[in-house]
Every structure is written in C-alpha cells, then in structure tokens.
Protein backbone atom coordinates (compact mmCIF):
# COMPACT_ATOMS: atom_id res chain seq x y z
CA UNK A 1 0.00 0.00 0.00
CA UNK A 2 1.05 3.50 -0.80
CA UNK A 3 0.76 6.18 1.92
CA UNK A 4 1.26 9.58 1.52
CA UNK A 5 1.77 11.95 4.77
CA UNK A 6 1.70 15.46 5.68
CA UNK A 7 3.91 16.88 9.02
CA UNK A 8 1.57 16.59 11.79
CA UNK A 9 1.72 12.71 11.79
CA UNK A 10 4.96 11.82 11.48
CA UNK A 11 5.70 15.10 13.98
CA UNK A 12 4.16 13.32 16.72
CA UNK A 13 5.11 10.19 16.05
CA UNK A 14 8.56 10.83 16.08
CA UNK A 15 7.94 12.61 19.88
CA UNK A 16 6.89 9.40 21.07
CA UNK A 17 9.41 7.17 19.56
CA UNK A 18 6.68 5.48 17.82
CA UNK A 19 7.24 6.44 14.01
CA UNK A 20 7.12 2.13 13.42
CA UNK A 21 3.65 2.38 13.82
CA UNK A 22 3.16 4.14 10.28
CA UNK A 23 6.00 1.53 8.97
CA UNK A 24 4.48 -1.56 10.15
CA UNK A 25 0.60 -0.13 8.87
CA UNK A 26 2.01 0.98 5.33
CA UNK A 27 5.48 -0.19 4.73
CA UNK A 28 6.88 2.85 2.66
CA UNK A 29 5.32 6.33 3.87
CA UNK A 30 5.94 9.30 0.71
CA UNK A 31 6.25 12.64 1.93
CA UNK A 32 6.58 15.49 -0.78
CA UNK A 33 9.99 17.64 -0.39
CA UNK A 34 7.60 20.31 1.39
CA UNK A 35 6.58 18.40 4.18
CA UNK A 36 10.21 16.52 4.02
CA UNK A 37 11.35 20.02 5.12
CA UNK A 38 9.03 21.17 7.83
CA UNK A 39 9.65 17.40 10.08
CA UNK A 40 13.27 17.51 9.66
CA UNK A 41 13.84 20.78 12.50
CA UNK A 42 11.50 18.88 15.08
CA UNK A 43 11.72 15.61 14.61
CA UNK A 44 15.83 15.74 15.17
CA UNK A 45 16.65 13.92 12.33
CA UNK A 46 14.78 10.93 13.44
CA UNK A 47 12.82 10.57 10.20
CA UNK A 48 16.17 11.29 7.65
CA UNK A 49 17.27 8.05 9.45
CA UNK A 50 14.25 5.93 8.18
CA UNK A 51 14.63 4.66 5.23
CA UNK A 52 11.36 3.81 4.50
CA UNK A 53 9.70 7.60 4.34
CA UNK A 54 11.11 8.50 1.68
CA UNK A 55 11.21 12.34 -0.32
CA UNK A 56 9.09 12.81 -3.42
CA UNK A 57 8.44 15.48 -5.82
CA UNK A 58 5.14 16.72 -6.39
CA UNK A 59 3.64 16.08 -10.34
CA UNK A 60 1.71 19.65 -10.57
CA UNK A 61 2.92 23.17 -10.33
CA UNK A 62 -0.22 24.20 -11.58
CA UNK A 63 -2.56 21.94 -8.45
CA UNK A 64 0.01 23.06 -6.00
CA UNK A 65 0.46 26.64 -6.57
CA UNK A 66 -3.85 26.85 -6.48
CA UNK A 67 -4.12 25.13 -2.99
CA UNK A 68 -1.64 27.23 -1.89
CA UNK A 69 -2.47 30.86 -3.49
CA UNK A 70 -6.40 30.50 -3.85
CA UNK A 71 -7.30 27.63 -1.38
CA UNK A 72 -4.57 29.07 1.54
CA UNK A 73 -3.60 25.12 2.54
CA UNK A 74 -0.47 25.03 4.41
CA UNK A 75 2.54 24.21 1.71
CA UNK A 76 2.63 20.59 3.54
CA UNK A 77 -0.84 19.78 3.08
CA UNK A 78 -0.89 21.50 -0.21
CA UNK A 79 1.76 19.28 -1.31
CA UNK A 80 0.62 15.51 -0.04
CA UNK A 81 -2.60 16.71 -1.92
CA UNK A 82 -1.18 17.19 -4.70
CA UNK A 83 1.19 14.01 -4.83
CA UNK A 84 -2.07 12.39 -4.67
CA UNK A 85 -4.04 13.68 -7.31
C-alpha cells in the first residue's frame, strides 16, 4: 500500500518514539519535499534516518500553486494533496 503523509503525523510520532507504527501499517510512507522540510527541525533527524519515508516530488505546479495561493492550505498539506491527485 502506498501512503502519503503530511507533518503533523509523522511530527508526533517521532515525539513518542513510535514512528514504526506508520511503517508496520504501510510499509513505505511518501512525503513530498515540502513536508520533508518542515519534520526535519523537530523531529531531530529521526525521520532522515528511516529509510522507509522517503522524499518525493510533487507532479503539478499548476494543483500546487492553487491550494496554496487560492485555497490558503499550508505548503505541507498543499503538497501531499497534490502528490495524490
């Protein structure tokens, strides 16, 4: 199964020493290079040593830039929606 995550998740996850949980319910977790950037600072490097979430690149500009500009979603969210669509 594919998952695709925003910060908040893996944020608190990673607080609790628990990010396995998302490993052992998905296997490989995506995160676009947006939300790869906001859980690095807090998370301590904890995630950049888990091999499984791994750093993707978003497939629309165009989807992107209108969640962000015209819908206001936080550039994380923005971007895991976009990854998806």
């Amino acid at each position: 199964m594919i998952a695709v995550s925003n910060t908040t998740a893996i944020i608190y996850l990673a607080e609790i020493d628990h990010l396995h949980i998302l490993r052992g319910l998905f296997g490989d977790v995506l995160v676009p290079e947006q939300v790869y950037r906001e859980i690095k600072e807090p998370t301590k490097n904890k995630v950049v040593s888990c091999n499984w979430i791994k750093k993707v690149k978003i497939h629309s500009a165009k989807t992107y830039e209108y969640l962000t500009n015209i819908v206001h979603l936080h550039p994380g969210e923005a971007a895991a929606i976009t990854w998806c669509t």
